[in-house]
C-alpha atoms as a PDB file:
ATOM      1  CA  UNK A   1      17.579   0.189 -22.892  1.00  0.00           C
ATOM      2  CA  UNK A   2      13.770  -0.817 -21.265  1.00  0.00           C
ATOM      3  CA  UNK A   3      11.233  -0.296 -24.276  1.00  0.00           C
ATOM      4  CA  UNK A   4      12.803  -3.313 -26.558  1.00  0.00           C
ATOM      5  CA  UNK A   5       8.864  -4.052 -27.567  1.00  0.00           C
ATOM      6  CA  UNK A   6       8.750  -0.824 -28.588  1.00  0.00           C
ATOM      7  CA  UNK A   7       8.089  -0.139 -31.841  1.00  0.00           C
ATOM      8  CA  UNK A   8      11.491   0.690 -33.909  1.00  0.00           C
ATOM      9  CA  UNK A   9      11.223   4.268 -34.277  1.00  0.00           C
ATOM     10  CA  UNK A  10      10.015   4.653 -30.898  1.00  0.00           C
ATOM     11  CA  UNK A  11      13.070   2.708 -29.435  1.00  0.00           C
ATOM     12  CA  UNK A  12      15.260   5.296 -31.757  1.00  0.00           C
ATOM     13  CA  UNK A  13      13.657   8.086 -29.568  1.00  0.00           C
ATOM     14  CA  UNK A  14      13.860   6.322 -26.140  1.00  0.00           C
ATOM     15  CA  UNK A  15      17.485   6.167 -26.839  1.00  0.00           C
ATOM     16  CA  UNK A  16      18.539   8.737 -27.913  1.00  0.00           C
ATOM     17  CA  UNK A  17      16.541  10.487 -24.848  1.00  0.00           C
ATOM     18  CA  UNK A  18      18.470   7.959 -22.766  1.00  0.00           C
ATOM     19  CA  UNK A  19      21.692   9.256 -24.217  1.00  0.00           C
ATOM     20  CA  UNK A  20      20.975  13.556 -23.564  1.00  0.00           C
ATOM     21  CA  UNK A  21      19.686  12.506 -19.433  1.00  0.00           C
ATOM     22  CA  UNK A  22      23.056  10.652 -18.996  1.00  0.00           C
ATOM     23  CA  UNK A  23      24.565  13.807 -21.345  1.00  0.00           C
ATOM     24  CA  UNK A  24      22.652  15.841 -18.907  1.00  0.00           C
ATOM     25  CA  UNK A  25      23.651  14.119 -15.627  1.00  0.00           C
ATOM     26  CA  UNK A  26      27.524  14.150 -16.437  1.00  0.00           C
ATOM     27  CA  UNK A  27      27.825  18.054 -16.962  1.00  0.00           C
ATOM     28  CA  UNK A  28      29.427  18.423 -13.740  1.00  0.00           C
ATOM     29  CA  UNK A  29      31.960  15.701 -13.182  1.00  0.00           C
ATOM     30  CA  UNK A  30      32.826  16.847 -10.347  1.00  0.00           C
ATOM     31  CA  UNK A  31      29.662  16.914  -8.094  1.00  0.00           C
ATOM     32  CA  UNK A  32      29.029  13.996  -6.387  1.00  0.00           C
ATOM     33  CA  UNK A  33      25.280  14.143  -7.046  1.00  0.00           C
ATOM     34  CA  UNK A  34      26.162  13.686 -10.407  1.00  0.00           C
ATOM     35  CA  UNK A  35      27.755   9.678 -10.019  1.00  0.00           C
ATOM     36  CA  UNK A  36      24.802   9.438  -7.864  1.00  0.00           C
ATOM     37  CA  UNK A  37      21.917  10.424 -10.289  1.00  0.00           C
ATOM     38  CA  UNK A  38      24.322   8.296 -12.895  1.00  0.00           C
ATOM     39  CA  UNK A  39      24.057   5.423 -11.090  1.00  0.00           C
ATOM     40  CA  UNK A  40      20.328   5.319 -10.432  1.00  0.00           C
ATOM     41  CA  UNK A  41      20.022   5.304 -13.755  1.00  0.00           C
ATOM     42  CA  UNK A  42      22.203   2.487 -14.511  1.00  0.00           C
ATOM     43  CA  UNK A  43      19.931   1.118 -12.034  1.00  0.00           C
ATOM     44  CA  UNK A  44      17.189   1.902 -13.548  1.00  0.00           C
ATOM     45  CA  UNK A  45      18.649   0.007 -16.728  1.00  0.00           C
ATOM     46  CA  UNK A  46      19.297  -2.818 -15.421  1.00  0.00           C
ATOM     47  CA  UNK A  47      23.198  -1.503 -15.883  1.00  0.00           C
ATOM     48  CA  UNK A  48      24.542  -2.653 -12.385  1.00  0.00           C
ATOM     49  CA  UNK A  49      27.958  -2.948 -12.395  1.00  0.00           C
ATOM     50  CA  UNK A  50      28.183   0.547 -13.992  1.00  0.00           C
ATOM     51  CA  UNK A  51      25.830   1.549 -11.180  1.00  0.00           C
ATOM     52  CA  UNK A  52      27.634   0.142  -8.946  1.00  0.00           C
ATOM     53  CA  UNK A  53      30.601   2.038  -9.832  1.00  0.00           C
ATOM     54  CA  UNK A  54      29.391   5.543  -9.945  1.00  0.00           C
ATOM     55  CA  UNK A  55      27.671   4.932  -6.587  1.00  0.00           C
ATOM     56  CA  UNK A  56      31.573   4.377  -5.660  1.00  0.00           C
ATOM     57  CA  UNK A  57      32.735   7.326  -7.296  1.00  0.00           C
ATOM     58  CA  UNK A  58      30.118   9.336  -5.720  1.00  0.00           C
ATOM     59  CA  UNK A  59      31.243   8.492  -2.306  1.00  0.00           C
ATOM     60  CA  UNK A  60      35.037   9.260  -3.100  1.00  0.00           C
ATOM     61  CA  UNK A  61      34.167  12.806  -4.036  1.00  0.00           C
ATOM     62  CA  UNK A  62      31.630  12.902  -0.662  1.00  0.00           C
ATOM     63  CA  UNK A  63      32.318  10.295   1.961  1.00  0.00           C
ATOM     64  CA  UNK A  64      30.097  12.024   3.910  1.00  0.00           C
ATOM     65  CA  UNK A  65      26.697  11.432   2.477  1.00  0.00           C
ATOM     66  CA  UNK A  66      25.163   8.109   3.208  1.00  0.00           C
ATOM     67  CA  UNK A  67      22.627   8.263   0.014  1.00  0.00           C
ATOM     68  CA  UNK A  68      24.971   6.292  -2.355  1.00  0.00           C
ATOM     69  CA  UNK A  69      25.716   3.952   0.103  1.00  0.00           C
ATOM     70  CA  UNK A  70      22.130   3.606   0.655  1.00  0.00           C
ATOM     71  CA  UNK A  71      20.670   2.886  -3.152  1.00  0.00           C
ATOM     72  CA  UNK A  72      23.915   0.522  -3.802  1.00  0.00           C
ATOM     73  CA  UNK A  73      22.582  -1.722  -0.828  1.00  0.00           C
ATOM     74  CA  UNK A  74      19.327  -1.661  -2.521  1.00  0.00           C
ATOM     75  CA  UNK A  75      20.372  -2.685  -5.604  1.00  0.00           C
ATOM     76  CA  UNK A  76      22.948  -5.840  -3.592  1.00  0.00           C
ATOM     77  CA  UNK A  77      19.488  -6.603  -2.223  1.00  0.00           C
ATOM     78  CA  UNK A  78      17.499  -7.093  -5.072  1.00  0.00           C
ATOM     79  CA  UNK A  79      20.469  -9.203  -6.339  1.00  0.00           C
ATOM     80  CA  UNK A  80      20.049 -11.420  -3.525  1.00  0.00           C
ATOM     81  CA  UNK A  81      23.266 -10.495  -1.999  1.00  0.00           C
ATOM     82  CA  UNK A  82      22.914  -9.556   1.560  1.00  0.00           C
ATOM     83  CA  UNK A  83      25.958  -9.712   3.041  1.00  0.00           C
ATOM     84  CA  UNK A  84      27.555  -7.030   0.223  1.00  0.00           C
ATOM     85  CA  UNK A  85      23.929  -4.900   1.453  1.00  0.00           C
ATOM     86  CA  UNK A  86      24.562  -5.276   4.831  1.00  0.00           C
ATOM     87  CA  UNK A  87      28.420  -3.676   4.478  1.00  0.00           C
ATOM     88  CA  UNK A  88      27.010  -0.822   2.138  1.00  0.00           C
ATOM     89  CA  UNK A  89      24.283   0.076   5.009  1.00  0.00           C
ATOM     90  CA  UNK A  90      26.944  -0.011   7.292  1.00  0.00           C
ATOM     91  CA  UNK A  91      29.230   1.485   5.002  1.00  0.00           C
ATOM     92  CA  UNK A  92      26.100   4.453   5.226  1.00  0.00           C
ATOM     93  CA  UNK A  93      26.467   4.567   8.703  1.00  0.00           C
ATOM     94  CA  UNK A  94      29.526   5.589   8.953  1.00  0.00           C
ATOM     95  CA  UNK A  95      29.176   8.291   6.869  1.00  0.00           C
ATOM     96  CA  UNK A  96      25.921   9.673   8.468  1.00  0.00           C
ATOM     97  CA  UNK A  97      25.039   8.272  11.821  1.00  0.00           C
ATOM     98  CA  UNK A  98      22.222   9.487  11.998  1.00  0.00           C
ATOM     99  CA  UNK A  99      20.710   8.782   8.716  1.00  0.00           C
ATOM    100  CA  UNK A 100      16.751   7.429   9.209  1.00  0.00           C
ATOM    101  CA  UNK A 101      17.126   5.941   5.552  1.00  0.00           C
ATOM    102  CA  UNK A 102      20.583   4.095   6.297  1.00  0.00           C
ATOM    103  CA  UNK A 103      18.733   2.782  10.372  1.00  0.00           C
ATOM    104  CA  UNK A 104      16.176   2.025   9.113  1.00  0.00           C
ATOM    105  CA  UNK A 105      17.461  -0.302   6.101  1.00  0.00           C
ATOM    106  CA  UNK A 106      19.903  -2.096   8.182  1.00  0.00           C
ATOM    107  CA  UNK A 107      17.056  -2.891  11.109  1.00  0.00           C
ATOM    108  CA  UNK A 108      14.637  -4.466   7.915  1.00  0.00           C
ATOM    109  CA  UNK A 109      17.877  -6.172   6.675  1.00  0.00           C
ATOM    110  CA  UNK A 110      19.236  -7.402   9.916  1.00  0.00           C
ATOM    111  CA  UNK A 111      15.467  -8.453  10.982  1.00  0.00           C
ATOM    112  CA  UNK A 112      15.143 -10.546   7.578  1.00  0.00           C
ATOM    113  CA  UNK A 113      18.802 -11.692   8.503  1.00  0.00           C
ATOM    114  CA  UNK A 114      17.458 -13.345  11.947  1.00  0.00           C
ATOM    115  CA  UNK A 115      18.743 -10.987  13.940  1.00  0.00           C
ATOM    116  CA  UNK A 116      16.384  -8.941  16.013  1.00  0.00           C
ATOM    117  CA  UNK A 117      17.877  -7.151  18.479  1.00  0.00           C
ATOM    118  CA  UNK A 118      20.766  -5.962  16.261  1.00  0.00           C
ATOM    119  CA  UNK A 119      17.360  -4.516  14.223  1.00  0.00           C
ATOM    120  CA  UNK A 120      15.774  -3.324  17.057  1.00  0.00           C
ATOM    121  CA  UNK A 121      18.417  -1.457  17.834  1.00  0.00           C
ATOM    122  CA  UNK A 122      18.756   0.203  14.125  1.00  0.00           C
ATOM    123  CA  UNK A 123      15.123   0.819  14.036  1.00  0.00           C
ATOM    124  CA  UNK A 124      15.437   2.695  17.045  1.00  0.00           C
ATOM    125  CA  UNK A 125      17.827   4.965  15.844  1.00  0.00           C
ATOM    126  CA  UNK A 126      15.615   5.206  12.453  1.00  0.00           C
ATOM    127  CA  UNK A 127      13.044   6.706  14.596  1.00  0.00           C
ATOM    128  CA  UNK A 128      14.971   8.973  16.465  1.00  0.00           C
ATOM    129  CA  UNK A 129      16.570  10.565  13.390  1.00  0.00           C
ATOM    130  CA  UNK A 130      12.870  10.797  12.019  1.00  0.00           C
ATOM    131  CA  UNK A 131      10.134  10.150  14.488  1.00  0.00           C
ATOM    132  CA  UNK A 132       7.239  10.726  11.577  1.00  0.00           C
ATOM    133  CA  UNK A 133       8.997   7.295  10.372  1.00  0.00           C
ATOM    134  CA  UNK A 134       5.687   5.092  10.349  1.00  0.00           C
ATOM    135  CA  UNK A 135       7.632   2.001   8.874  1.00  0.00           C
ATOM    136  CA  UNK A 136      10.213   2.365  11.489  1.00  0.00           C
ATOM    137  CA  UNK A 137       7.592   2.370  14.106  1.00  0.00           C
ATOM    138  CA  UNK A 138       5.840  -0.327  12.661  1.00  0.00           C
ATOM    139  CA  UNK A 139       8.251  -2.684  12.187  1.00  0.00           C
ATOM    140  CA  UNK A 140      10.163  -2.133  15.186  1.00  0.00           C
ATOM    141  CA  UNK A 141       6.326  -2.963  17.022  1.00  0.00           C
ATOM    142  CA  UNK A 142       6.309  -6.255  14.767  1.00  0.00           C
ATOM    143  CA  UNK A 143       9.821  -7.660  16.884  1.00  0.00           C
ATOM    144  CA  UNK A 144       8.914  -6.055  20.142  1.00  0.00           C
ATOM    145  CA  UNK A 145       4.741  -7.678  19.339  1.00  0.00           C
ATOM    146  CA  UNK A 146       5.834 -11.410  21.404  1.00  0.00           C
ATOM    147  CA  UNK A 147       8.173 -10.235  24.030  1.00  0.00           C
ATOM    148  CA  UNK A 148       6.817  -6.417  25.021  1.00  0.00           C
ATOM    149  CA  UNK A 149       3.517  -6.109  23.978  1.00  0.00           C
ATOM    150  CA  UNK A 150       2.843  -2.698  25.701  1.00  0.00           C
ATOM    151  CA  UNK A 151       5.786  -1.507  23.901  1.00  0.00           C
ATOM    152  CA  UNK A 152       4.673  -2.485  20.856  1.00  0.00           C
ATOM    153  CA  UNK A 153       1.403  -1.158  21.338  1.00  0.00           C
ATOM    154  CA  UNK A 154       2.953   2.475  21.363  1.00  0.00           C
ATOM    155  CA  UNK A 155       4.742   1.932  18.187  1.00  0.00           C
ATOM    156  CA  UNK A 156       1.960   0.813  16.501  1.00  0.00           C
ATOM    157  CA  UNK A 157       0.355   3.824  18.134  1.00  0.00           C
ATOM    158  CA  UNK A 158       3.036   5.526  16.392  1.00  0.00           C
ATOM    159  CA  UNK A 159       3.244   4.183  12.957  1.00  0.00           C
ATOM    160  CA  UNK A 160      -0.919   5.104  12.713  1.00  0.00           C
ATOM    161  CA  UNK A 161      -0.432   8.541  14.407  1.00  0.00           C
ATOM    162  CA  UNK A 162       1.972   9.075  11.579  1.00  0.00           C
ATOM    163  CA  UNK A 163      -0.119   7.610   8.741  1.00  0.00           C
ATOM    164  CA  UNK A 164      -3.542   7.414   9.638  1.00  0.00           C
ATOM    165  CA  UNK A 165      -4.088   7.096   6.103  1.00  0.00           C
ATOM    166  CA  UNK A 166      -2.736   3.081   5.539  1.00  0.00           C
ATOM    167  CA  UNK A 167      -4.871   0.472   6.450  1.00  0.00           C
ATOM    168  CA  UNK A 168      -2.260  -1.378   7.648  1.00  0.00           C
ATOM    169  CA  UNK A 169      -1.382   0.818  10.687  1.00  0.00           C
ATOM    170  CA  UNK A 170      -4.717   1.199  11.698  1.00  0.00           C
ATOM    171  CA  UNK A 171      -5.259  -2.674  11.639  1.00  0.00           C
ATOM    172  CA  UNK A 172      -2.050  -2.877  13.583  1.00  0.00           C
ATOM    173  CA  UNK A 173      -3.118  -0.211  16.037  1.00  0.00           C
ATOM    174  CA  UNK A 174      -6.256  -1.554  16.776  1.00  0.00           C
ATOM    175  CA  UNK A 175      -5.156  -5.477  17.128  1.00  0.00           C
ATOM    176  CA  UNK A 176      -2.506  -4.492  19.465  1.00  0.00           C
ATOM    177  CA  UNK A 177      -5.836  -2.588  21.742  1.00  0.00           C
ATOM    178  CA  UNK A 178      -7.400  -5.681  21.085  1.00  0.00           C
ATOM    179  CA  UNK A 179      -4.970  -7.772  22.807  1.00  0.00           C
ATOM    180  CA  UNK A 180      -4.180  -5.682  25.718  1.00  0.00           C
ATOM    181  CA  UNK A 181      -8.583  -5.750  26.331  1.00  0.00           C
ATOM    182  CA  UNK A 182      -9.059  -1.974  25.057  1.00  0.00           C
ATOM    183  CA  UNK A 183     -11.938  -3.507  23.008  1.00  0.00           C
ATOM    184  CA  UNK A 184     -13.713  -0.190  23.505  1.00  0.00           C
ATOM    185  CA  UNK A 185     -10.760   2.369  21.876  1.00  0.00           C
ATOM    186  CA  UNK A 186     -10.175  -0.455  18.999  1.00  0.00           C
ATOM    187  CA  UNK A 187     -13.773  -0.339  18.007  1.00  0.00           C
ATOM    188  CA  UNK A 188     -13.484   3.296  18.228  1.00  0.00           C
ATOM    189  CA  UNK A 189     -10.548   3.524  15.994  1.00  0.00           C
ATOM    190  CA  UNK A 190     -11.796   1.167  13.394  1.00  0.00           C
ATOM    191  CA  UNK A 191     -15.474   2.637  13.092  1.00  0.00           C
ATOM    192  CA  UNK A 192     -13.715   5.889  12.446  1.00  0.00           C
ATOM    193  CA  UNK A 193     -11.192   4.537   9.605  1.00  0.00           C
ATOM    194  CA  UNK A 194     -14.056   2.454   8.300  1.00  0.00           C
ATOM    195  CA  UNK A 195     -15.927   5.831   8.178  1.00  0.00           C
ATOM    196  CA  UNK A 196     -13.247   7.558   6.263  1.00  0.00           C
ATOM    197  CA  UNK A 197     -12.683   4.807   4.200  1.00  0.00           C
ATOM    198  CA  UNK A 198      -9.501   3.845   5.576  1.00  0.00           C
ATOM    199  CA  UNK A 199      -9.977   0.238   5.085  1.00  0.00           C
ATOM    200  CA  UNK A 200      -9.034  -3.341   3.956  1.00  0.00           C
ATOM    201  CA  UNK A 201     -10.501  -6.616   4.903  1.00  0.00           C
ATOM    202  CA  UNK A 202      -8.523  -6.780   7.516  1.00  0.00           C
ATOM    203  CA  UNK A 203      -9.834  -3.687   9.253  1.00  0.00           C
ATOM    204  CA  UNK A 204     -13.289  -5.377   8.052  1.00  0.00           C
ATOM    205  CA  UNK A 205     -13.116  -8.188   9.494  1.00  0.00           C
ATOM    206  CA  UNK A 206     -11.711  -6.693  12.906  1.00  0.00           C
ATOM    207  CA  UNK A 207     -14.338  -4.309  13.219  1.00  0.00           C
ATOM    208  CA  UNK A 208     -16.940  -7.050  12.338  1.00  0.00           C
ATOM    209  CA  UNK A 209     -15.628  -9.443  15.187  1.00  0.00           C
ATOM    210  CA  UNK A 210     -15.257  -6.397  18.309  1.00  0.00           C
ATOM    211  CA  UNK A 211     -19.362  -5.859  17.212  1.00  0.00           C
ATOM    212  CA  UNK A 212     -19.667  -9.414  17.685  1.00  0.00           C
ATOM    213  CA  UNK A 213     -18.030 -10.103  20.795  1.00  0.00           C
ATOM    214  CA  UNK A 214     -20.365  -6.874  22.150  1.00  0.00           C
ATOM    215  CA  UNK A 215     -23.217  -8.822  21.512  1.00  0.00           C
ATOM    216  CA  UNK A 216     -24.123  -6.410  18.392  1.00  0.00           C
ATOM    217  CA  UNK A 217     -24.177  -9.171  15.292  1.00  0.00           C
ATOM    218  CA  UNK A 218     -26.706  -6.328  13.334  1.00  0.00           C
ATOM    219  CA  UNK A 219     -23.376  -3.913  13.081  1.00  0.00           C
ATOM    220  CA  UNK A 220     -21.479  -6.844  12.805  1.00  0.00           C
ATOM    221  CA  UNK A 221     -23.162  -8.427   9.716  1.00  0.00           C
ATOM    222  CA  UNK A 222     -23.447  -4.701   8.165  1.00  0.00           C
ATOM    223  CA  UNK A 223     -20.118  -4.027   8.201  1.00  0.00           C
ATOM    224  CA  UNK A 224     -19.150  -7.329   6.177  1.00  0.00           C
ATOM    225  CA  UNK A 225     -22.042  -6.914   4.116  1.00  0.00           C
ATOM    226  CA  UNK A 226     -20.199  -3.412   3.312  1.00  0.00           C
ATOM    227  CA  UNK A 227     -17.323  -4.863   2.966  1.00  0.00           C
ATOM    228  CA  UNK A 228     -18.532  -7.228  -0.049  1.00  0.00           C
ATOM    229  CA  UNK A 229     -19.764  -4.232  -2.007  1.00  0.00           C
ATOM    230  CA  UNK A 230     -16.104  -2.717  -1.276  1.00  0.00           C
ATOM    231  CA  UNK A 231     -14.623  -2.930  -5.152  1.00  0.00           C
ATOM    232  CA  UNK A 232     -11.395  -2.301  -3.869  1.00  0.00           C
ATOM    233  CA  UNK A 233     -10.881  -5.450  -2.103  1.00  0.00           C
ATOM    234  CA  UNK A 234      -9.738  -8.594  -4.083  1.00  0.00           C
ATOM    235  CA  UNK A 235     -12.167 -11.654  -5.043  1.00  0.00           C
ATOM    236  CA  UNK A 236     -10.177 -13.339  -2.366  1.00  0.00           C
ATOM    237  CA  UNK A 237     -10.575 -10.909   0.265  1.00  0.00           C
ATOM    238  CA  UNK A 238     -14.462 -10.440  -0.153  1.00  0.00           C
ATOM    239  CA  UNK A 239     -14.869 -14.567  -0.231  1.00  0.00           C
ATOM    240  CA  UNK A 240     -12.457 -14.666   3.345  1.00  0.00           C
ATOM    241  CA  UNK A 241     -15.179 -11.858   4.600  1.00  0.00           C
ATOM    242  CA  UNK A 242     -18.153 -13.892   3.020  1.00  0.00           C
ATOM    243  CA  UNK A 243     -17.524 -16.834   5.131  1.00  0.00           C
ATOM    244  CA  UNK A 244     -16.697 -14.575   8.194  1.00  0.00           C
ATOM    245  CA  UNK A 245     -20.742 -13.498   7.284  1.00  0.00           C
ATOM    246  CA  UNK A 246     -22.013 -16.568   6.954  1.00  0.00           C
ATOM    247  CA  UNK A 247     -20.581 -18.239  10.127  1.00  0.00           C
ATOM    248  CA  UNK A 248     -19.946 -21.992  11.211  1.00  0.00           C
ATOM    249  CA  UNK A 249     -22.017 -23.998   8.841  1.00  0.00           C
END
């Protein structure tokens, strides 16, 4: 049971709360939701064979539903086993072809796997189950970035129309404008994130460098020197934008 630098009594508690959820989750034995639940939190315990096997059972009583299929591939890849996630995604598939969770697992997988356009392909159908996927979109923009940048471009268009809110996908966004000479709409897109506070010091340091190639080091310098009084970027981060300030020595 997690909590073994608990305190003894405290330990008593956790497990005997342990015991009443898995009480709890077994009422029904013969819901699938319930070898589901039960094996996330064997999971969750570090239990993995047993979760392994309700995940099982829960797809005997519903082949139909990808989702136990799904966390047992998650829990294969944390083990390091790939190949046994890679079945259990597919595994998902078959069950629910058009699953965005099972696509879009597979395309990371097969991607980390070396094999692109297998993921490309999965990612694709991850965003066409759920186009408000910004991961999908993002991702799929990272294997098409080399080979079709305009392509790209609209997924990373995608992934930041879906969540303007990550400074990741606004980064993304704006390099890919960057590289296809949209200078203009990049500094545009960062001023505005910067403005909301959608940032990191990568968004700094873009934003810095499109003043700077206009010929405008004032905004340029007051951006980084924003950037260093930023408390939510690391030590690391603020020295990276500090030499970006200071320039070639």
């Amino acid at each position: 049971i997690p909590g073994g630098d608990l305190p003894a009594p405290l330990r008593a508690r956790l497990a005997e709360a342990t015991e009443e959820l898995e009480a709890a989750l077994t009422v029904r034995p013969d819901a699938w939701s319930t070898y589901y639940n039960l094996g996330n939190l064997h999971a969750q315990r570090g239990e993995h064979e047993e979760a392994f096997a309700a995940f099982r059972r829960a797809s005997r009583l519903r082949p139909d539903v990808e989702a136990p299929w799904v966390n047992a591939a998650m829990l294969h890849a944390q083990r390091g086993e790939l190949g046994l996630a890679e079945n259990a995604l597919r595994r998902a598939i078959e069950a629910a072809p058009n699953s965005g969770a099972a696509n879009f697992n597979l395309g990371l997988l097969l991607a980390e796997r070396g094999r692109p356009e297998e993921a490309k392909k999965r990612l694709r159908a991850a965003l066409e189950a759920d186009p408000g996927m910004a991961a999908a979109a993002y991702n799929l923009a990272g294997l098409l970035a080399e080979d079709a940048p305009e392509e790209a471009l609209r997924f990373f268009q995608q992934a930041w129309e879906a969540r303007p809110d990550r400074p990741r996908y606004v980064f993304a966004y704006a390099w890919s404008l960057h590289e296809a000479k949209r200078d203009a709409e990049a500094l545009k897109l960062l001023t505005k994130a910067a403005g909301h506070g959608v940032v990191n010091a990568d968004v700094y340091g873009l934003l810095a460098e499109l003043y700077r190639l206009r010929g405008d080091t004032g905004a340029a310098r007051a951006v980084l020197q924003r950037a260093l009084e930023d408390p939510r970027l690391s030590p690391q981060d603020r020295a990276t934008l500090r030499k970006q300030l200071e320039g070639p020595r």
